[in-house]
PDB file of N, CA and C in Angstrom:
ATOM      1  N   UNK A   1     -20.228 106.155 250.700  1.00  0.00           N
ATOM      2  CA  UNK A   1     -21.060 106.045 249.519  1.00  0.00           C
ATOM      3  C   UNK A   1     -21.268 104.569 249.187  1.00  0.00           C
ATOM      4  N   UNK A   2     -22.503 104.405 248.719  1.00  0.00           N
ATOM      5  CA  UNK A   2     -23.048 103.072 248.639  1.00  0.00           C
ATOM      6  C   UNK A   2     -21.832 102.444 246.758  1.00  0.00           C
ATOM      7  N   UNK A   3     -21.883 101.112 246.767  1.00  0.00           N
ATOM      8  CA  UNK A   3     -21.503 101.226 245.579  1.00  0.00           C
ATOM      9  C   UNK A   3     -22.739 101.189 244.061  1.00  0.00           C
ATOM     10  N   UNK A   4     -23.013 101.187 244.335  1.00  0.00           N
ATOM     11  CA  UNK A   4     -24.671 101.594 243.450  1.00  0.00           C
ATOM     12  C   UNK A   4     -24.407 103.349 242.980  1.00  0.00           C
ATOM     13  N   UNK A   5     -23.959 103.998 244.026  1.00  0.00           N
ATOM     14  CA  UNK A   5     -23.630 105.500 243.377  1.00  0.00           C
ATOM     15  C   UNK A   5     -22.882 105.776 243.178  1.00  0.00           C
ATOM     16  N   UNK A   6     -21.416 104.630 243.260  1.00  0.00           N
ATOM     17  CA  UNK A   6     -20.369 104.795 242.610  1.00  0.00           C
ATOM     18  C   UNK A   6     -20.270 104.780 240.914  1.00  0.00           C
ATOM     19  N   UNK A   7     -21.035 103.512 240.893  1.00  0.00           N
ATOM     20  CA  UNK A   7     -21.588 103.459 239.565  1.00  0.00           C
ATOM     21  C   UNK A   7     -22.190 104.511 238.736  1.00  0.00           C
ATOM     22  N   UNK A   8     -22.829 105.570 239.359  1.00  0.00           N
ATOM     23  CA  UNK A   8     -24.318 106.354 238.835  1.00  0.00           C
ATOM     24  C   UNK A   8     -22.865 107.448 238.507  1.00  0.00           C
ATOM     25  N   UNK A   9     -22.044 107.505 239.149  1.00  0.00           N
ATOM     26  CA  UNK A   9     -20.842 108.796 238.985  1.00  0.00           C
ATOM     27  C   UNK A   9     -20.498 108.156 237.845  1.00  0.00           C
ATOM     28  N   UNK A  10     -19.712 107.094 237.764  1.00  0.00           N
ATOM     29  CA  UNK A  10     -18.684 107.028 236.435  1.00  0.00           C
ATOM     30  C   UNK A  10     -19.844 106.800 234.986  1.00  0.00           C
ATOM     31  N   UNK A  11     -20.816 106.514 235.610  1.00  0.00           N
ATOM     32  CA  UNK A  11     -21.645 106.501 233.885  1.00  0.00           C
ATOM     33  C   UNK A  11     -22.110 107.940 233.982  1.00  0.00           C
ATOM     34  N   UNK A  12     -22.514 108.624 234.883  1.00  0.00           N
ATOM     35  CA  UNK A  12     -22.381 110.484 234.050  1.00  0.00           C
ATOM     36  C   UNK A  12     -21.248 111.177 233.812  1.00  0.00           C
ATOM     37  N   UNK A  13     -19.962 110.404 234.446  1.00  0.00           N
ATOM     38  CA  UNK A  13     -18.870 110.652 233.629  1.00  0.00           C
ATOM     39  C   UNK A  13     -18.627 109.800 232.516  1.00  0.00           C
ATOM     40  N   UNK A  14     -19.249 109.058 231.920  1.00  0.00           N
ATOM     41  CA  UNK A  14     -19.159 108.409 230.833  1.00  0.00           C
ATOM     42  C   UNK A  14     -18.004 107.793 230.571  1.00  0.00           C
ATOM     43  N   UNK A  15     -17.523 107.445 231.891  1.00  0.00           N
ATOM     44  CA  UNK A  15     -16.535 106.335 232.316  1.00  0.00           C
ATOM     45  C   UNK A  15     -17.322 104.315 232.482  1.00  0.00           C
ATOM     46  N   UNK A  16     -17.882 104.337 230.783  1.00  0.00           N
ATOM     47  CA  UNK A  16     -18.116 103.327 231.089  1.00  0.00           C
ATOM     48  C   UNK A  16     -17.770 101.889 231.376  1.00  0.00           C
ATOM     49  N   UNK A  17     -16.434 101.815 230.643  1.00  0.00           N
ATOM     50  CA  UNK A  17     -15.721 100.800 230.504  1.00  0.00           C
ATOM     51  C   UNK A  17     -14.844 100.730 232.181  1.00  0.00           C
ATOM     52  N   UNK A  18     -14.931 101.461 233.290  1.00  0.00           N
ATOM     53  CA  UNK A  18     -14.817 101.525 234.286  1.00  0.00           C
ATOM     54  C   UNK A  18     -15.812 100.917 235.458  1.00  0.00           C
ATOM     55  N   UNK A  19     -17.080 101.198 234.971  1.00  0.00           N
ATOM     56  CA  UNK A  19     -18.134 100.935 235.472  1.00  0.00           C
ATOM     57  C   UNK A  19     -18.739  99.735 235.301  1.00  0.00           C
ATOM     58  N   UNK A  20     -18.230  98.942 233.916  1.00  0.00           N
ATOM     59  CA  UNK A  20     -18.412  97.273 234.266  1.00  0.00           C
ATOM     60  C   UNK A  20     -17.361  97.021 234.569  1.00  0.00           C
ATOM     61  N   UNK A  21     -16.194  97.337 234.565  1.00  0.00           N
ATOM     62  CA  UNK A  21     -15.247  96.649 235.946  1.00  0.00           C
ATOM     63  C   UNK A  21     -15.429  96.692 237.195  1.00  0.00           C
ATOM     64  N   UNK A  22     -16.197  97.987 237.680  1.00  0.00           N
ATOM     65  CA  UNK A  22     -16.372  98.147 239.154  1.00  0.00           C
ATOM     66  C   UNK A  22     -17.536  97.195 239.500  1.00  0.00           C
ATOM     67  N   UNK A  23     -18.620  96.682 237.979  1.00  0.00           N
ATOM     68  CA  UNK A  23     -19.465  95.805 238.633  1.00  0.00           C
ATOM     69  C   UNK A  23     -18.911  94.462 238.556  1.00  0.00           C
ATOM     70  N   UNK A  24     -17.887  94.250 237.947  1.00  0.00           N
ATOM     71  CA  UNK A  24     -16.947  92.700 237.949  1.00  0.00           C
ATOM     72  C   UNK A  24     -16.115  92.641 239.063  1.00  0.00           C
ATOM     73  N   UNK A  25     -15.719  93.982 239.739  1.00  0.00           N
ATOM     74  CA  UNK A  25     -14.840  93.494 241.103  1.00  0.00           C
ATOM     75  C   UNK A  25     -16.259  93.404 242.172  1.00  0.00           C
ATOM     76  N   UNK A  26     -17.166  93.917 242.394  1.00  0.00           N
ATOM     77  CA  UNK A  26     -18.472  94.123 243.042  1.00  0.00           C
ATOM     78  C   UNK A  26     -18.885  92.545 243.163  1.00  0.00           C
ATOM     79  N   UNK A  27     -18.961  92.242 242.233  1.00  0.00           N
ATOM     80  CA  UNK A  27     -19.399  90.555 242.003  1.00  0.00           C
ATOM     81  C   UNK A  27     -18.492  89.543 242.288  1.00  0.00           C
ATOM     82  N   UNK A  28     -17.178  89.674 241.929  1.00  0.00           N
ATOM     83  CA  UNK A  28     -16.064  89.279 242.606  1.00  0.00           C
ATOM     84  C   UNK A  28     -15.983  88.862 244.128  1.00  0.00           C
ATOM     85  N   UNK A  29     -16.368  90.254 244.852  1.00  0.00           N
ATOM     86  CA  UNK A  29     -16.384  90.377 245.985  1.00  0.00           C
ATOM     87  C   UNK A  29     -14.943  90.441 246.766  1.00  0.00           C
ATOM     88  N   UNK A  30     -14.619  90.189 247.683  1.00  0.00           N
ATOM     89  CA  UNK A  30     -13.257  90.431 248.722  1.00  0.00           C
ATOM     90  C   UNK A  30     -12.778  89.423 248.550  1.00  0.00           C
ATOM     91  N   UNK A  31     -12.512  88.601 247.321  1.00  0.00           N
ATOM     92  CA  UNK A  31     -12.145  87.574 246.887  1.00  0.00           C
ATOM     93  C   UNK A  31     -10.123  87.652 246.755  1.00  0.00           C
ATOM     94  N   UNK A  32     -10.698  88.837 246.240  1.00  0.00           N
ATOM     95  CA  UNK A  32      -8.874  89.282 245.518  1.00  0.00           C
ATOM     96  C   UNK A  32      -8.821  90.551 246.402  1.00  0.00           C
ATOM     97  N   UNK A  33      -7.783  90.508 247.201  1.00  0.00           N
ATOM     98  CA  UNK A  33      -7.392  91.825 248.364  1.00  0.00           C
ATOM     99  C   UNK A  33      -6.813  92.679 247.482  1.00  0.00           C
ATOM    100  N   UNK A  34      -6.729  93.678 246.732  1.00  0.00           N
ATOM    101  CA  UNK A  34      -6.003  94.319 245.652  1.00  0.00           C
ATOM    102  C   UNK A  34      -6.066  95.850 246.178  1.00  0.00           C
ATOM    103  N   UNK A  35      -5.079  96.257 246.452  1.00  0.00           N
ATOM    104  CA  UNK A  35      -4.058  97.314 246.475  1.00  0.00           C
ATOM    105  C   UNK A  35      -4.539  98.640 246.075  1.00  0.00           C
ATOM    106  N   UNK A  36      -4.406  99.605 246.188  1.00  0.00           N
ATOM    107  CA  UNK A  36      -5.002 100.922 245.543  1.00  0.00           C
ATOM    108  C   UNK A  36      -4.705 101.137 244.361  1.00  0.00           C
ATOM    109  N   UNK A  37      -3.540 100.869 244.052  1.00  0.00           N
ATOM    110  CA  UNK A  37      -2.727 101.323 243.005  1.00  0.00           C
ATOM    111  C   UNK A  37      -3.412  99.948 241.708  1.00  0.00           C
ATOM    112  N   UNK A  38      -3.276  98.281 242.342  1.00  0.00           N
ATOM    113  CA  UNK A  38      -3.645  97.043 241.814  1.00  0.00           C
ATOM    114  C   UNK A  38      -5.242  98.072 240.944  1.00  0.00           C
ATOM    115  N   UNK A  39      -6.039  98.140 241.491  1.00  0.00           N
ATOM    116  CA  UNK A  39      -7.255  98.703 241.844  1.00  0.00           C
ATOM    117  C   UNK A  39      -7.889 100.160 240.720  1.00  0.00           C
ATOM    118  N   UNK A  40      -6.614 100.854 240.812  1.00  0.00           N
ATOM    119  CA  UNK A  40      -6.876 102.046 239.882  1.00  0.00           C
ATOM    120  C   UNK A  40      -6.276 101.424 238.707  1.00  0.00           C
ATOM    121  N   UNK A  41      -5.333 100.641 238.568  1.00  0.00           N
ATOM    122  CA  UNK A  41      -4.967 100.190 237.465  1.00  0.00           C
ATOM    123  C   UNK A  41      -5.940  99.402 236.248  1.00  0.00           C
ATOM    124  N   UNK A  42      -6.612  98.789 237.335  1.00  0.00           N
ATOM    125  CA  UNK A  42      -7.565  97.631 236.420  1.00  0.00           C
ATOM    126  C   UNK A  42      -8.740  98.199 236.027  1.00  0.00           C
ATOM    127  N   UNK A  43      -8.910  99.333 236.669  1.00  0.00           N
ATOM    128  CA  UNK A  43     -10.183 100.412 236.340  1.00  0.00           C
ATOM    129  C   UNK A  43      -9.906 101.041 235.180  1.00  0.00           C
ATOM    130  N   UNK A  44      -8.235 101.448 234.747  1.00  0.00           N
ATOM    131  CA  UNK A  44      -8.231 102.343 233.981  1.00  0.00           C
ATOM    132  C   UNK A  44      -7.649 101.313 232.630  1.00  0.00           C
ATOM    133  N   UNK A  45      -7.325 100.445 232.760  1.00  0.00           N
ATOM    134  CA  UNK A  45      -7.269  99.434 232.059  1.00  0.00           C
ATOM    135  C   UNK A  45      -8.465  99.279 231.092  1.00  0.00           C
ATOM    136  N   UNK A  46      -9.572  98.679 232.203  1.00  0.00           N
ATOM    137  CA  UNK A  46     -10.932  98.164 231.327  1.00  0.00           C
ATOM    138  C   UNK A  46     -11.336  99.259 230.684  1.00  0.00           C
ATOM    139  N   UNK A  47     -11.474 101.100 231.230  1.00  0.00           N
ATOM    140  CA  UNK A  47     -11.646 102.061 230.450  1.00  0.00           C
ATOM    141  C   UNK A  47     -10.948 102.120 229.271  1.00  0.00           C
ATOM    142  N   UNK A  48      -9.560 102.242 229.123  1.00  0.00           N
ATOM    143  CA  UNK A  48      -9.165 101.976 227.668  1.00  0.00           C
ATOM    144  C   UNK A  48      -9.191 101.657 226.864  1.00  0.00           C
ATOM    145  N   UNK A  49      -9.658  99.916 226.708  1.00  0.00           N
ATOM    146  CA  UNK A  49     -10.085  98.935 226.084  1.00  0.00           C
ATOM    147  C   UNK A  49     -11.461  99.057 226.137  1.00  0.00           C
ATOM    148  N   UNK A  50     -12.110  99.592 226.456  1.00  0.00           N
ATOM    149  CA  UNK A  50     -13.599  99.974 226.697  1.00  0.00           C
ATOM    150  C   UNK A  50     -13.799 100.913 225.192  1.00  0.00           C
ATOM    151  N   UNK A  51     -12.811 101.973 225.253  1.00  0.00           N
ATOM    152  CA  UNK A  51     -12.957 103.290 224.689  1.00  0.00           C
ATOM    153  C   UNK A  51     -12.349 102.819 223.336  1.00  0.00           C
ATOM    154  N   UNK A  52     -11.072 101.943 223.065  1.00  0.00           N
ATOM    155  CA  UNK A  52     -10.748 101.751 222.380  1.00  0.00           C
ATOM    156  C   UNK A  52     -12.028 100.772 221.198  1.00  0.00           C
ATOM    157  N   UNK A  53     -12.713  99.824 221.618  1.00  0.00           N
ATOM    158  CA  UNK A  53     -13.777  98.906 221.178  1.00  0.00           C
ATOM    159  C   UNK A  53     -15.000  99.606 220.875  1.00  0.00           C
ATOM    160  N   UNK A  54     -15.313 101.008 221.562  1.00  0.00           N
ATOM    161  CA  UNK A  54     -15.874 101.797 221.243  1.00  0.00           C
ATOM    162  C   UNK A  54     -15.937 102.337 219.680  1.00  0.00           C
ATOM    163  N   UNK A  55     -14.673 103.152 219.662  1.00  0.00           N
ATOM    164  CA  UNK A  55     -13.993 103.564 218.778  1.00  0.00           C
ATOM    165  C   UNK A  55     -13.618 102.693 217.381  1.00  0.00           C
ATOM    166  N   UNK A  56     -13.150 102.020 217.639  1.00  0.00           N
ATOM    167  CA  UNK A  56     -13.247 100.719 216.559  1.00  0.00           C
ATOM    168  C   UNK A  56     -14.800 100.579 216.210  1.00  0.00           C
ATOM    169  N   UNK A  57     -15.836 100.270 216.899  1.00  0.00           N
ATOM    170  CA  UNK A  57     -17.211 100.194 216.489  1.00  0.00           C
ATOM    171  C   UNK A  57     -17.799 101.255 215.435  1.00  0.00           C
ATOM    172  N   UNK A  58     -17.620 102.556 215.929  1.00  0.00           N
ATOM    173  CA  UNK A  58     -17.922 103.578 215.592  1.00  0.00           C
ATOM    174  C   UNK A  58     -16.986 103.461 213.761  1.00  0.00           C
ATOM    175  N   UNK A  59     -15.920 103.524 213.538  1.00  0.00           N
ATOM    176  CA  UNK A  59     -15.125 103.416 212.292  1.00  0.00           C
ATOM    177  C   UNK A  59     -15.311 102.645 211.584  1.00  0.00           C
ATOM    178  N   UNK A  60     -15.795 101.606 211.991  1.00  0.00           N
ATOM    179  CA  UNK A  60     -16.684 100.883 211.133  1.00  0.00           C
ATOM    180  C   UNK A  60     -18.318 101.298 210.777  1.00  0.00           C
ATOM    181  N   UNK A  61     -18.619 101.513 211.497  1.00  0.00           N
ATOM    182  CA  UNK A  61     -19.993 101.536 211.272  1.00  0.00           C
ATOM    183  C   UNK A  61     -19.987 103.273 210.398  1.00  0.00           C
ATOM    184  N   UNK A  62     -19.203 103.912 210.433  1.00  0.00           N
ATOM    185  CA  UNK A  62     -18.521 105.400 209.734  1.00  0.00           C
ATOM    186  C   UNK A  62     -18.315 105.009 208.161  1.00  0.00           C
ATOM    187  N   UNK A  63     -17.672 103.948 207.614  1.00  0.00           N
ATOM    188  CA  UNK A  63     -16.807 103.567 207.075  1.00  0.00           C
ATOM    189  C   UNK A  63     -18.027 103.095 206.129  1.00  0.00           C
ATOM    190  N   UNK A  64     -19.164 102.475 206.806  1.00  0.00           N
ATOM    191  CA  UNK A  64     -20.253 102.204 205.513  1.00  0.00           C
ATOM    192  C   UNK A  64     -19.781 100.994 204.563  1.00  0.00           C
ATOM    193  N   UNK A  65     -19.061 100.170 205.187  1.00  0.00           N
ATOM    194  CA  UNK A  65     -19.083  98.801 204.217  1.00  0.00           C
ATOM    195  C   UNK A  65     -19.843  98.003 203.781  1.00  0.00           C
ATOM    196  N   UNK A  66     -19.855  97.801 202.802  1.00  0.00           N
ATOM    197  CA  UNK A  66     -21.076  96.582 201.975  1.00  0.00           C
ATOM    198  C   UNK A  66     -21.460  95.693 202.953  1.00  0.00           C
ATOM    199  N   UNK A  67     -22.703  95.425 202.769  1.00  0.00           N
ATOM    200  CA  UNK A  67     -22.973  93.858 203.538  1.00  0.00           C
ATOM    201  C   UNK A  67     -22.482  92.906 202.798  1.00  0.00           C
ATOM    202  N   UNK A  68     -21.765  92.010 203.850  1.00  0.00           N
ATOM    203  CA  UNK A  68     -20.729  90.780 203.233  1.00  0.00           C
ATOM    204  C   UNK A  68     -22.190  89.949 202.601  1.00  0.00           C
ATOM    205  N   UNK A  69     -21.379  89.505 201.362  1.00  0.00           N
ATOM    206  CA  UNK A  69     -22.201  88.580 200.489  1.00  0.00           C
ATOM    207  C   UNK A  69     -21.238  87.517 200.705  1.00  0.00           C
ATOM    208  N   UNK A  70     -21.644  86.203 200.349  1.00  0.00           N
ATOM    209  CA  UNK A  70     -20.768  84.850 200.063  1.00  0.00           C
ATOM    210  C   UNK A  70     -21.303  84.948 198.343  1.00  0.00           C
ATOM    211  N   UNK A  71     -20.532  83.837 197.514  1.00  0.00           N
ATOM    212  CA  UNK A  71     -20.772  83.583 196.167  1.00  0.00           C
ATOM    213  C   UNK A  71     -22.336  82.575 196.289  1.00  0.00           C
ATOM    214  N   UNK A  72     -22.206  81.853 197.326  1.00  0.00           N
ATOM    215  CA  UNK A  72     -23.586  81.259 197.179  1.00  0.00           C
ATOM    216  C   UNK A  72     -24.773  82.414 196.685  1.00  0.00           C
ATOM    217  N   UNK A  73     -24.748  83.291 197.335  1.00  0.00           N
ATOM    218  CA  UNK A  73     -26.348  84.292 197.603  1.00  0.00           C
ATOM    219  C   UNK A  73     -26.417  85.034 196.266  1.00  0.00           C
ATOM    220  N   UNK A  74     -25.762  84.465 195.160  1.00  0.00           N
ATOM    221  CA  UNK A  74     -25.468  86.117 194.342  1.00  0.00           C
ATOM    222  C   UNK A  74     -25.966  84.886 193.362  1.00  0.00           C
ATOM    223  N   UNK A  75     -27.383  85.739 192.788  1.00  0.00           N
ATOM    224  CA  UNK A  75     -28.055  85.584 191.523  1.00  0.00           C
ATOM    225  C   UNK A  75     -27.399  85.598 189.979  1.00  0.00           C
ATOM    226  N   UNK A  76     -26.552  84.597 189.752  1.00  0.00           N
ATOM    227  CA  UNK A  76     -25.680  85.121 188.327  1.00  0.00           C
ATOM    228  C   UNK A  76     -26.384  85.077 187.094  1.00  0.00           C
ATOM    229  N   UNK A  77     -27.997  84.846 187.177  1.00  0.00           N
ATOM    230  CA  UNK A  77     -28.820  85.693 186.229  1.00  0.00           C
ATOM    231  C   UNK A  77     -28.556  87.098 185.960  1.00  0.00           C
ATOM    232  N   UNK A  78     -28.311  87.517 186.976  1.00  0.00           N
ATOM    233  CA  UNK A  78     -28.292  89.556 186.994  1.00  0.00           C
ATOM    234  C   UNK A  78     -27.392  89.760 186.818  1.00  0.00           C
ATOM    235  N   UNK A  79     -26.342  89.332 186.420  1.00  0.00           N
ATOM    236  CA  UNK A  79     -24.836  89.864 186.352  1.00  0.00           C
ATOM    237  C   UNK A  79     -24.153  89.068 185.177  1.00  0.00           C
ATOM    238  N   UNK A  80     -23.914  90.154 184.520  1.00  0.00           N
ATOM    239  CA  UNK A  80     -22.533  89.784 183.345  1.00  0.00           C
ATOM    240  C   UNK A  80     -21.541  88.862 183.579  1.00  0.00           C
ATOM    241  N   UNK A  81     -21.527  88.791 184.983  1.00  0.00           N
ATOM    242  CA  UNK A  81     -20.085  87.913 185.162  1.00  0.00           C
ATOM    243  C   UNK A  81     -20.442  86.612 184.962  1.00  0.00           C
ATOM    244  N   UNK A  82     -19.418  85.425 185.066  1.00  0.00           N
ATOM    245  CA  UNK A  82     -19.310  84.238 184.778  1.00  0.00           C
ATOM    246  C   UNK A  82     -19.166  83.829 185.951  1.00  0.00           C
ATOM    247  N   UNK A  83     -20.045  82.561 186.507  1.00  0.00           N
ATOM    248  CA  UNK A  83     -19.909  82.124 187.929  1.00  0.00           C
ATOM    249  C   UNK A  83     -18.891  81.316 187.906  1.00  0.00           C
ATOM    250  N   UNK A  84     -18.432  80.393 187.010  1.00  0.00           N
ATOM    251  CA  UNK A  84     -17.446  79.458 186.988  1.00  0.00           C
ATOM    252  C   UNK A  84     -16.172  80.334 186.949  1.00  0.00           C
ATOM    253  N   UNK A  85     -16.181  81.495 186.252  1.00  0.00           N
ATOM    254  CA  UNK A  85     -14.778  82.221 186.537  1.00  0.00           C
ATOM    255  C   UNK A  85     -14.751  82.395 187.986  1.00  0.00           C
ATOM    256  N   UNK A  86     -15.917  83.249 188.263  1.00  0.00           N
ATOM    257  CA  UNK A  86     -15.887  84.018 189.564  1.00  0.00           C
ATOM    258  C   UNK A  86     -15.041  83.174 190.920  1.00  0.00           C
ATOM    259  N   UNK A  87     -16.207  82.039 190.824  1.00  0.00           N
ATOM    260  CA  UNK A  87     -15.773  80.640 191.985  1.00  0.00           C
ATOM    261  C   UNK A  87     -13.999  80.506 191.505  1.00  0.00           C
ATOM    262  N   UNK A  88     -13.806  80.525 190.621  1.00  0.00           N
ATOM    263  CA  UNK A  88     -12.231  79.961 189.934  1.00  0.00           C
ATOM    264  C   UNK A  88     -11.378  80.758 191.063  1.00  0.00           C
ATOM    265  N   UNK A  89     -11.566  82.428 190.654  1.00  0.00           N
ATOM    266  CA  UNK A  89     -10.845  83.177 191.469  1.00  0.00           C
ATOM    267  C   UNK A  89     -11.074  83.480 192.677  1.00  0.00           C
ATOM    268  N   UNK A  90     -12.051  82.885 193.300  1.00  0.00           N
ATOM    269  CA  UNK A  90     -12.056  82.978 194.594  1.00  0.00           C
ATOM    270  C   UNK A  90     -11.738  81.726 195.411  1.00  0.00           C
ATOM    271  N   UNK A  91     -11.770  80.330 194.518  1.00  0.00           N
ATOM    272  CA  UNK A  91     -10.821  79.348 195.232  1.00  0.00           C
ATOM    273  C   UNK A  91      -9.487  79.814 195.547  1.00  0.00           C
ATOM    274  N   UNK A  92      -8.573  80.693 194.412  1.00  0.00           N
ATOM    275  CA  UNK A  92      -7.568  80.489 194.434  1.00  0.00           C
ATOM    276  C   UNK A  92      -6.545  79.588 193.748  1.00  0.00           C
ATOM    277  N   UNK A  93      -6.932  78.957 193.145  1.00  0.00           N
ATOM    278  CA  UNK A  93      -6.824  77.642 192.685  1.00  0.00           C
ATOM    279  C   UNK A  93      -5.324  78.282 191.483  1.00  0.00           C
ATOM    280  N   UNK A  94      -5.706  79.079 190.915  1.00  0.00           N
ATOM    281  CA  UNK A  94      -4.523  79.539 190.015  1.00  0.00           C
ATOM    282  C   UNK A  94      -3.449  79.940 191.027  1.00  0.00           C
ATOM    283  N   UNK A  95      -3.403  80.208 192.355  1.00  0.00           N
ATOM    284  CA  UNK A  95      -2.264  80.638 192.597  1.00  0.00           C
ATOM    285  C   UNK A  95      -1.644  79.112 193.371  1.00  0.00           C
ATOM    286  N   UNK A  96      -2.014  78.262 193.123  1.00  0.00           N
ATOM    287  CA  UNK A  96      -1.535  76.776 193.778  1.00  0.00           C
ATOM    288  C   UNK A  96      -0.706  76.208 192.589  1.00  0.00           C
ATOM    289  N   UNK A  97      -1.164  76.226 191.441  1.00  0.00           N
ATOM    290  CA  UNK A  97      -0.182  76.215 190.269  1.00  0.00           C
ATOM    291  C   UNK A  97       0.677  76.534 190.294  1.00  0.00           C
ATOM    292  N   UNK A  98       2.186  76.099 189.522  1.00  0.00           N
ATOM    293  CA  UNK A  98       3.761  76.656 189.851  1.00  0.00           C
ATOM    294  C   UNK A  98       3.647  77.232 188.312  1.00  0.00           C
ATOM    295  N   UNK A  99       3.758  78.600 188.116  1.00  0.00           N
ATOM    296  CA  UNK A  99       4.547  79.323 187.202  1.00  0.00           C
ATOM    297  C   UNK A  99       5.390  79.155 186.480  1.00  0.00           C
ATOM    298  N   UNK A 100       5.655  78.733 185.426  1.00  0.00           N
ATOM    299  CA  UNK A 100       6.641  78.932 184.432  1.00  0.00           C
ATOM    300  C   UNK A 100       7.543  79.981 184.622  1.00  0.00           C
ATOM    301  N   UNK A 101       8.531  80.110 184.709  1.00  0.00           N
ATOM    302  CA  UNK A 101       9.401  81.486 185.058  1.00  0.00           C
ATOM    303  C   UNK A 101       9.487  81.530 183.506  1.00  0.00           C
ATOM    304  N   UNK A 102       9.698  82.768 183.246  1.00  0.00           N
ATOM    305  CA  UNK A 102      10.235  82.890 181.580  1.00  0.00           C
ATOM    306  C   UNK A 102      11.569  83.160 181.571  1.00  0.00           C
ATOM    307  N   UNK A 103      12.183  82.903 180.667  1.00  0.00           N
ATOM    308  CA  UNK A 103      13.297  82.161 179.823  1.00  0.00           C
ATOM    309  C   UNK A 103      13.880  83.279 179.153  1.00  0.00           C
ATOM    310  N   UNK A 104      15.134  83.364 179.920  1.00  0.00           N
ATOM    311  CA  UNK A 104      15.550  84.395 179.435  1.00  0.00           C
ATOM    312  C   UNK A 104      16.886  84.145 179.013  1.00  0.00           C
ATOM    313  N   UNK A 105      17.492  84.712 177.494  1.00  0.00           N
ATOM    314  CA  UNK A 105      18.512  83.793 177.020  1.00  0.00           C
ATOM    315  C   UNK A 105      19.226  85.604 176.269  1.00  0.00           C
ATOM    316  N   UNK A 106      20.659  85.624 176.439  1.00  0.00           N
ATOM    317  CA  UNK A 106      21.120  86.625 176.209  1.00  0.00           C
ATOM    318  C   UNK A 106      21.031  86.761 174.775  1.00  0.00           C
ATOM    319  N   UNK A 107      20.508  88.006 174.074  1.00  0.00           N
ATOM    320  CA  UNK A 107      20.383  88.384 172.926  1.00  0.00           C
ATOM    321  C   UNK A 107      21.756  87.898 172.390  1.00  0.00           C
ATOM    322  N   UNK A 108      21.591  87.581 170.992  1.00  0.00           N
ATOM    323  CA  UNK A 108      23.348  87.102 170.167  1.00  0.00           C
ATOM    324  C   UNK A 108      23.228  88.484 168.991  1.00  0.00           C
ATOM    325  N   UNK A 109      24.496  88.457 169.151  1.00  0.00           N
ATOM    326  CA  UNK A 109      24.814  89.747 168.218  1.00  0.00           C
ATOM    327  C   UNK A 109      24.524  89.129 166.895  1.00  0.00           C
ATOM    328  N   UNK A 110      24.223  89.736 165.467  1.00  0.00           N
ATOM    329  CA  UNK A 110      24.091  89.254 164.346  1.00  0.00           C
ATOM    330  C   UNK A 110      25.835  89.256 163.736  1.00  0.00           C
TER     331      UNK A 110
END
């Protein structure tokens, strides 16, 4: 079998993450002498991580998260909030400050 229809098998098995490895050892060429076992390994390797990046894609894109805004893009005409607070708490800047611990002194009996 040619490797051109090796390929045409694992993408109707929807072994794709297999199938750009077989075209990265293909391109490679007889560069790296690798073993049967070397060989099935790295196939089933790139499938995993294939499937896994898949999967991750998909849960996100499931998951429906906001489009990321920065504080620049946000019109603080339209909004109640205060930009100078807003920026405040998103420097962080209050948590660089050292805290006062409070003071704690044993009650005295009367």
């Amino acid at each position: 079998m040619s490797e051109h229809s090796h390929l045409i098998r694992l993408q109707k098995l929807r072994l794709y993450g297999m199938a750009e490895a077989w075209r990265e050892l293909q391109a490679e060429g007889h560069r790296q002498a690798l073993s049967n076992e070397a060989l099935l390994l790295r196939l089933l390797d790139a499938e995993q991580a294939d499937r896994q990046a898949r999967s991750l894609s998909y849960q996100l894109k499931a998951a429906r998260f906001p489009v990321h805004r920065d504080l620049s893009s946000i019109d603080w005409s339209e909004t109640p909030l205060e930009s100078a607070r807003i920026e405040q708490l998103a420097s962080g800047s209050y948590c660089k400050r050292p805290a006062r611990p409070p003071i704690h002194r044993p009650l005295q009996s009367p």
